[in-house]
N, C-alpha and C. Protein backbone atom coordinates (compact mmCIF):
# COMPACT_ATOMS: atom_id res chain seq x y z
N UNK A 1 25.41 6.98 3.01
CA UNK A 1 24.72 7.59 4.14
C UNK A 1 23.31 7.98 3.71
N UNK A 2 22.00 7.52 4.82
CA UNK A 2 21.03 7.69 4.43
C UNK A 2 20.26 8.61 5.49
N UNK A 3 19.44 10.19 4.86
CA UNK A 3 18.69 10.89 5.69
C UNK A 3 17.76 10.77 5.76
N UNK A 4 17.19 10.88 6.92
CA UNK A 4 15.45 10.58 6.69
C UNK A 4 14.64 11.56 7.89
N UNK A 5 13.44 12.01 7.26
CA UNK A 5 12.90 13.22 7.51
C UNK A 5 11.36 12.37 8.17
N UNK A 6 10.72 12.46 8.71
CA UNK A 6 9.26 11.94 9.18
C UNK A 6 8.44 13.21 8.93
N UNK A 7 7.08 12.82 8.74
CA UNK A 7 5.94 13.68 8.65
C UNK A 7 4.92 13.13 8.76
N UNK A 8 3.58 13.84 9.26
CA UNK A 8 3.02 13.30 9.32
C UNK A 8 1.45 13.00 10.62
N UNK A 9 2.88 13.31 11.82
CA UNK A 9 2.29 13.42 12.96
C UNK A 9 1.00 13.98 13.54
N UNK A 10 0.79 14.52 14.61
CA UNK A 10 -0.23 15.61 14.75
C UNK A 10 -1.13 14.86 15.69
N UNK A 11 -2.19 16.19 16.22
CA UNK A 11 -3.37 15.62 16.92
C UNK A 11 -4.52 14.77 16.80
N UNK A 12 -4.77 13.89 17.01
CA UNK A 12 -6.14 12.96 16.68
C UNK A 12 -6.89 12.57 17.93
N UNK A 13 -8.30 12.68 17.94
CA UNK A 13 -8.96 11.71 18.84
C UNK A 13 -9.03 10.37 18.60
N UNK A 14 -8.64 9.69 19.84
CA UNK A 14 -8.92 8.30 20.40
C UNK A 14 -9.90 7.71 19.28
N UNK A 15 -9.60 6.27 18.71
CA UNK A 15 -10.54 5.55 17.32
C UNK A 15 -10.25 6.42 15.90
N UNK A 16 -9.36 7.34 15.89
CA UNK A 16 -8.58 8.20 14.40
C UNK A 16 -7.74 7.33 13.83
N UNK A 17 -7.19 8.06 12.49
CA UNK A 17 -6.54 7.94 12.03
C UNK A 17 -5.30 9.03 11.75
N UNK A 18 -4.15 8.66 11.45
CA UNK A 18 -2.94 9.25 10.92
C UNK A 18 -1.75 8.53 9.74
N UNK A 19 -1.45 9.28 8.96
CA UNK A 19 -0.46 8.06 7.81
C UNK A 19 0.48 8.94 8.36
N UNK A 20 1.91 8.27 8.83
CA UNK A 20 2.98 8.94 8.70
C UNK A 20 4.10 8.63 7.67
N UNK A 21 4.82 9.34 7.38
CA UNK A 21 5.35 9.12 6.38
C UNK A 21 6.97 9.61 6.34
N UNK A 22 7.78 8.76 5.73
CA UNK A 22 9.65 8.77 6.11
C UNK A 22 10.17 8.79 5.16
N UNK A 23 10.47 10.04 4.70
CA UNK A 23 10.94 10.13 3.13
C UNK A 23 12.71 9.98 3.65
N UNK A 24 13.31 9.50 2.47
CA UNK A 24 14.78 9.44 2.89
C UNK A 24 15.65 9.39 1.67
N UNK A 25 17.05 10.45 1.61
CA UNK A 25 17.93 10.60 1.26
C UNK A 25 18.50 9.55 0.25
N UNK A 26 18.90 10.08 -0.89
CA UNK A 26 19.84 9.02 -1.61
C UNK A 26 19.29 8.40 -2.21
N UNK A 27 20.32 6.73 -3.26
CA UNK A 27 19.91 6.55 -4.23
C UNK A 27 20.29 4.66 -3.79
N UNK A 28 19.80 4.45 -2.42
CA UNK A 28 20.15 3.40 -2.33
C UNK A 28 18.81 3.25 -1.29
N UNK A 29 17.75 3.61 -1.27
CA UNK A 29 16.81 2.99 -0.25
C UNK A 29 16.50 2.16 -0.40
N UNK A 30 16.28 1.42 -1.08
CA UNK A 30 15.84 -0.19 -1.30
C UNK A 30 16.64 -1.01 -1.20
N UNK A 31 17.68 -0.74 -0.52
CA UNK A 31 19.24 -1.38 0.05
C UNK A 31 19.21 -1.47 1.71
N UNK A 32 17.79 -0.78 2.07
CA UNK A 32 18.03 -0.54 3.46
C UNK A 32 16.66 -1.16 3.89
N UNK A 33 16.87 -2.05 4.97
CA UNK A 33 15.51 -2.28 5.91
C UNK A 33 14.63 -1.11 6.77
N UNK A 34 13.72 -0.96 6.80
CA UNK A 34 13.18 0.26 7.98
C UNK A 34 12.28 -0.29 8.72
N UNK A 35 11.83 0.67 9.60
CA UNK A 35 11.61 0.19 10.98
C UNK A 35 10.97 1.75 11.51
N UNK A 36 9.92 1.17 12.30
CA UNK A 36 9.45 2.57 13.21
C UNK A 36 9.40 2.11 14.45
N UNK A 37 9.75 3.06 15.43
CA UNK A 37 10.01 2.96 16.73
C UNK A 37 9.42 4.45 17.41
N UNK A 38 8.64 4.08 19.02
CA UNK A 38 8.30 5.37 18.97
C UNK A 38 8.82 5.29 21.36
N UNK A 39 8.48 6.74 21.12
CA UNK A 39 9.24 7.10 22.35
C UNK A 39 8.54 7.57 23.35
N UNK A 40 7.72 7.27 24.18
CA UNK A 40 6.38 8.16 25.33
C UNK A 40 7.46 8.37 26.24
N UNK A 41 6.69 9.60 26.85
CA UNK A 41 7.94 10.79 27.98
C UNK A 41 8.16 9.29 29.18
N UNK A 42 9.37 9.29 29.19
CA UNK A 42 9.72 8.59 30.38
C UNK A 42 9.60 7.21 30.05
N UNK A 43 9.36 6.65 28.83
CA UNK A 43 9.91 5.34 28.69
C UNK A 43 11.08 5.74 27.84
N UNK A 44 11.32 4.11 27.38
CA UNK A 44 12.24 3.81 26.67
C UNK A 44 11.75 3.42 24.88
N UNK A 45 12.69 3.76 24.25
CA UNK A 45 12.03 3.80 22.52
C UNK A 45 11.82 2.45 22.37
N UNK A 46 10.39 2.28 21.75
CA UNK A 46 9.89 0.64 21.34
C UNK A 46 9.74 0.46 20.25
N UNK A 47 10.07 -0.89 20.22
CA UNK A 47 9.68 -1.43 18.98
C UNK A 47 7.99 -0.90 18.19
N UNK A 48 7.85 -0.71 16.83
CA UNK A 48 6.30 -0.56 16.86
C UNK A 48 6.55 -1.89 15.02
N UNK A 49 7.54 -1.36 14.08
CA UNK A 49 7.07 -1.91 13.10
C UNK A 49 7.91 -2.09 12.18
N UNK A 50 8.36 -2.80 11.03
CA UNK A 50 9.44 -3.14 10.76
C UNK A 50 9.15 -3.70 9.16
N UNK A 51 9.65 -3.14 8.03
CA UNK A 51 9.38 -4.00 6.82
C UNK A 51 10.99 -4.06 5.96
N UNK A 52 10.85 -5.30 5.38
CA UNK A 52 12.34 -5.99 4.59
C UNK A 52 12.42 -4.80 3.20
N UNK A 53 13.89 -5.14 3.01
CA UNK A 53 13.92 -4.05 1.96
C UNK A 53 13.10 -4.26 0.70
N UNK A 54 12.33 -5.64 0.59
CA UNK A 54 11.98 -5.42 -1.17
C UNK A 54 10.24 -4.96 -0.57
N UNK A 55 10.04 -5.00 0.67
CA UNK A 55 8.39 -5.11 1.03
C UNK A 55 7.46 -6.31 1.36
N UNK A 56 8.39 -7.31 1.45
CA UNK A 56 7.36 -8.39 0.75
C UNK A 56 7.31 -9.17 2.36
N UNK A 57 7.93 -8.33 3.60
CA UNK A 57 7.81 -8.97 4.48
C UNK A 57 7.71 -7.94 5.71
N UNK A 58 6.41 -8.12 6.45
CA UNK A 58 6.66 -7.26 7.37
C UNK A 58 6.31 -7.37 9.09
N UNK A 59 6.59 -6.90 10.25
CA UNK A 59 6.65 -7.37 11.43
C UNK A 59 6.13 -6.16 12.32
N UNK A 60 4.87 -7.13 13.31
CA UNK A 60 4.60 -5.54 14.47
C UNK A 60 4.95 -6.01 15.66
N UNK A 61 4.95 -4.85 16.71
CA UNK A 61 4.51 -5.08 17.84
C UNK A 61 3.23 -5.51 18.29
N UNK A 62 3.01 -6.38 19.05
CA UNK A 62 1.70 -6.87 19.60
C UNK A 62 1.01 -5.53 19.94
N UNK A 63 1.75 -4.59 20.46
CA UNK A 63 0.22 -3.53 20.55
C UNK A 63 -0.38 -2.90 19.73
N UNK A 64 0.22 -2.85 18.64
CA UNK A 64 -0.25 -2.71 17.29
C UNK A 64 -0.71 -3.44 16.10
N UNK A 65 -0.54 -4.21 16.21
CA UNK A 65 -0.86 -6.13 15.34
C UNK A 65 -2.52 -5.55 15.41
N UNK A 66 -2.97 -5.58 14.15
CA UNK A 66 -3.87 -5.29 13.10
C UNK A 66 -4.76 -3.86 13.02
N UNK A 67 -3.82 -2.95 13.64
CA UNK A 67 -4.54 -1.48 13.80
C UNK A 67 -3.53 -0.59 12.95
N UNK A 68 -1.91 -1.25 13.13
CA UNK A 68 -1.07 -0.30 12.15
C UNK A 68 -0.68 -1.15 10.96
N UNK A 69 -0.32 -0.39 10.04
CA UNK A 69 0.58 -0.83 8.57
C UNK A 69 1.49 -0.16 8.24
N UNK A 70 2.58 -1.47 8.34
CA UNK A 70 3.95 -0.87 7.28
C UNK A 70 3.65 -1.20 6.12
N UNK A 71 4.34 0.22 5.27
CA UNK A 71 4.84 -0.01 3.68
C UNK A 71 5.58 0.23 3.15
N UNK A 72 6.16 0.44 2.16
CA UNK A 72 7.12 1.34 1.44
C UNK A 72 6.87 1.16 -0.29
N UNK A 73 7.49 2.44 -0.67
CA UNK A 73 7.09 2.90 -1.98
C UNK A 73 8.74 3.22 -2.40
N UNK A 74 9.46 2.03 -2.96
CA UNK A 74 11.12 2.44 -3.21
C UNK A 74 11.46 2.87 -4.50
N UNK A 75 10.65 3.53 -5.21
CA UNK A 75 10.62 4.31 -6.22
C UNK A 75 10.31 5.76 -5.45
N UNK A 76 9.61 6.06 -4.27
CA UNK A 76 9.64 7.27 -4.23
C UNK A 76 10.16 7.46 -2.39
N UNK A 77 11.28 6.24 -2.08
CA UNK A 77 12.24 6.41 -1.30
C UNK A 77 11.31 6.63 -0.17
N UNK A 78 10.67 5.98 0.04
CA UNK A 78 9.54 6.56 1.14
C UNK A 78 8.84 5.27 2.22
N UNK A 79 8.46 5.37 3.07
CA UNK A 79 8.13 4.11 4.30
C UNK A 79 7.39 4.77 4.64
N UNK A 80 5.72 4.51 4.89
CA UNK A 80 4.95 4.84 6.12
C UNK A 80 4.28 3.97 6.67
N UNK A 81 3.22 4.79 7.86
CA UNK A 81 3.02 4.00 8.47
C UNK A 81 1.79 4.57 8.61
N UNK A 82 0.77 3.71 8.23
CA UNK A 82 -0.66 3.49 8.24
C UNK A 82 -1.18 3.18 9.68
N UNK A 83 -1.91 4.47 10.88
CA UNK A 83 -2.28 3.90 11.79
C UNK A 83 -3.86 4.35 12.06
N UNK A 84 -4.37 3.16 12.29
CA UNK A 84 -5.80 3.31 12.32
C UNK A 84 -6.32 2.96 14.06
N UNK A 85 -7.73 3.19 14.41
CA UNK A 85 -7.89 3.18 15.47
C UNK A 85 -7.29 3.31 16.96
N UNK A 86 -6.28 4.19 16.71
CA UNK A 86 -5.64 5.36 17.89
C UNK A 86 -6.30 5.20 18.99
N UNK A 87 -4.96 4.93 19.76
CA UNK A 87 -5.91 4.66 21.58
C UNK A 87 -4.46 5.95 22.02
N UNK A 88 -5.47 6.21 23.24
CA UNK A 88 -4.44 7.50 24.23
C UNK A 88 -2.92 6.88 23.98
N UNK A 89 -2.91 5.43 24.11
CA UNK A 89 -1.26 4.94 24.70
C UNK A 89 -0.48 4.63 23.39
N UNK A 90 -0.99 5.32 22.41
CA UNK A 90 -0.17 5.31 21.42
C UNK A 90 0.40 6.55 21.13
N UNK A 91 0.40 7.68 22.56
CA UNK A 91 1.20 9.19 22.22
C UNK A 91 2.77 8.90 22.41
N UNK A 92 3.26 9.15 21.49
CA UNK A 92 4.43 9.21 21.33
C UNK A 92 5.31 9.98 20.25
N UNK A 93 6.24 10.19 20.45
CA UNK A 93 7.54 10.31 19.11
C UNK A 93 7.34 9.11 18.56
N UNK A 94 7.24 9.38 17.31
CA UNK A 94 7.23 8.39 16.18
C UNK A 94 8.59 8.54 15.47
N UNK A 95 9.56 7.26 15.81
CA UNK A 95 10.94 7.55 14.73
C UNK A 95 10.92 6.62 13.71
N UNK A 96 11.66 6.99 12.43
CA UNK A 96 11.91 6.31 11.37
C UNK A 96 12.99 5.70 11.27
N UNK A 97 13.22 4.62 11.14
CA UNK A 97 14.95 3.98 11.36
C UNK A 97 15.17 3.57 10.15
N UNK A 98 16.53 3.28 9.53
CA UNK A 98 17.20 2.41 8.67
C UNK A 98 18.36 1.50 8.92
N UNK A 99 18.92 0.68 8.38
CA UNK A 99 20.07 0.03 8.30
C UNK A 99 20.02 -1.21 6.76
N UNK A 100 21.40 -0.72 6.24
CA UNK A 100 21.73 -0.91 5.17
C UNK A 100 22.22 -2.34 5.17
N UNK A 101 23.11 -2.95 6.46
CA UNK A 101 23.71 -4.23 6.90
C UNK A 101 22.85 -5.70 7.09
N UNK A 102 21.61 -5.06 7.66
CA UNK A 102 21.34 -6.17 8.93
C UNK A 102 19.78 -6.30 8.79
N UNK A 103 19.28 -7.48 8.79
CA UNK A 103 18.00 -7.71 8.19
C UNK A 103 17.30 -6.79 9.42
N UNK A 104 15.83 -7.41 9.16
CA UNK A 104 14.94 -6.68 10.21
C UNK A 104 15.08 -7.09 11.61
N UNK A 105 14.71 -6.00 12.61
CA UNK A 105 15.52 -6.24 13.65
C UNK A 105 14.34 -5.07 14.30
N UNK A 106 14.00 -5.66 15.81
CA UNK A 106 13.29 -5.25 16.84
C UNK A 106 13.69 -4.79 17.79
N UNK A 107 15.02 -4.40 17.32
CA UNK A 107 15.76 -3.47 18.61
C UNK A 107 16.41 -2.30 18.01
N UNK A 108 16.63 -1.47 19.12
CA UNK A 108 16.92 0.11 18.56
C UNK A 108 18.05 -0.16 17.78
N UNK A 109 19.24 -0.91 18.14
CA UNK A 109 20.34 -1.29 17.47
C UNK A 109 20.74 -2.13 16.66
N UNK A 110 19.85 -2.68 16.18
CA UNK A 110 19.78 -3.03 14.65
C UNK A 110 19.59 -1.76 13.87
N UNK A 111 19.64 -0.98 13.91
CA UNK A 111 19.33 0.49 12.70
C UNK A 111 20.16 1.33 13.08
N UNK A 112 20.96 1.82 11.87
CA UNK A 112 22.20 3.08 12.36
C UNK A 112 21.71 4.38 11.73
N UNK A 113 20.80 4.34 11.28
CA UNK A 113 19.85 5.69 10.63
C UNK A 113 18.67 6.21 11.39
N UNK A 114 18.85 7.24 11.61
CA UNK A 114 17.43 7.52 12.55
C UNK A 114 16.53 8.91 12.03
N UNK A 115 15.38 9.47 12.40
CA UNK A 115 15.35 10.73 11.86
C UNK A 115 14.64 11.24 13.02
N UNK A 116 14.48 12.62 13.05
CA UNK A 116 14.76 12.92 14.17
C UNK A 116 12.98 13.20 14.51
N UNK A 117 12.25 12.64 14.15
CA UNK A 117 10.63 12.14 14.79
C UNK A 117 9.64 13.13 14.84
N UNK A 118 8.56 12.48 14.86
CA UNK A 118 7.27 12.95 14.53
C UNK A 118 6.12 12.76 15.66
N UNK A 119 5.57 13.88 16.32
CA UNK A 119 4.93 13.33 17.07
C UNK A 119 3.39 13.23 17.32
N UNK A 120 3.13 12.05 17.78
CA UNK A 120 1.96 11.91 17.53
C UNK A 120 0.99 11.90 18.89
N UNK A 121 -0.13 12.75 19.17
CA UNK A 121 -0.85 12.73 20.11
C UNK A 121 -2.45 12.18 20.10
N UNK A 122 -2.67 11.04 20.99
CA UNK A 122 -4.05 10.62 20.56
C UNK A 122 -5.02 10.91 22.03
N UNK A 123 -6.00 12.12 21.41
CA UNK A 123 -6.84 12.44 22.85
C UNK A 123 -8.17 11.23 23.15
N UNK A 124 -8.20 11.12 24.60
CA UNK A 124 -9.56 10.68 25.02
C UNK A 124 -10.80 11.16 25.19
């Protein structure tokens, strides 16, 4: 079983920056794929970003494709997420996902690990 904590979040103006960051539980993270997914009031949780367990492969959402970065650091059990040039429609809960089974995966249910999110507000 893997826990995972987010940090990171917070206020920024529109063209900012924020690193968030998903530290997580245990002695098997590099056994697990992760994934960030985020949540605006009244939608539904989206896909945003997704990297393989060794790093060496990673996947966005088109609304984010070359403004955010996945990484991970599996010596210090950790995934973030590098986001640069912040537009308003990127306010959301920012969640951190895992799954230990199932390669990378762009849906909420591919990941049975979740943490319970970070939120991020970008003003105009």
């Amino acid at each position: 079983q893997v826990q995972l904590v987010e940090s990171g979040g917070g206020l920024v103006q529109a063209g900012g920056s924020l690193r968030l960051s998903c530290a997580a539980s245990g002695h098997t993270f590099r056994s697990y794929t992760m994934g960030w997914f985020r949540q605006a009031p009244g939608k539904e949780r989206e896909f945003v970003a997704a990297i393989s367990r060794t790093g060496g492969s990673t996947y966005y959402a088109d609304s984010v494709k070359g403004r955010f970065t996945i990484s991970r650091d599996n010596a210090k059990n950790t995934v973030y997420l590098q986001m640069n040039s912040l537009k308003p429609e990127d306010t959301a809960v920012y969640y951190c996902a895992a799954d230990a089974f199932r390669g990378v995966s762009w849906s909420t249910s591919g990941y049975n690990h979740w943490g319970q999110g970070t939120q991020v507000t970008v003003s105009s």
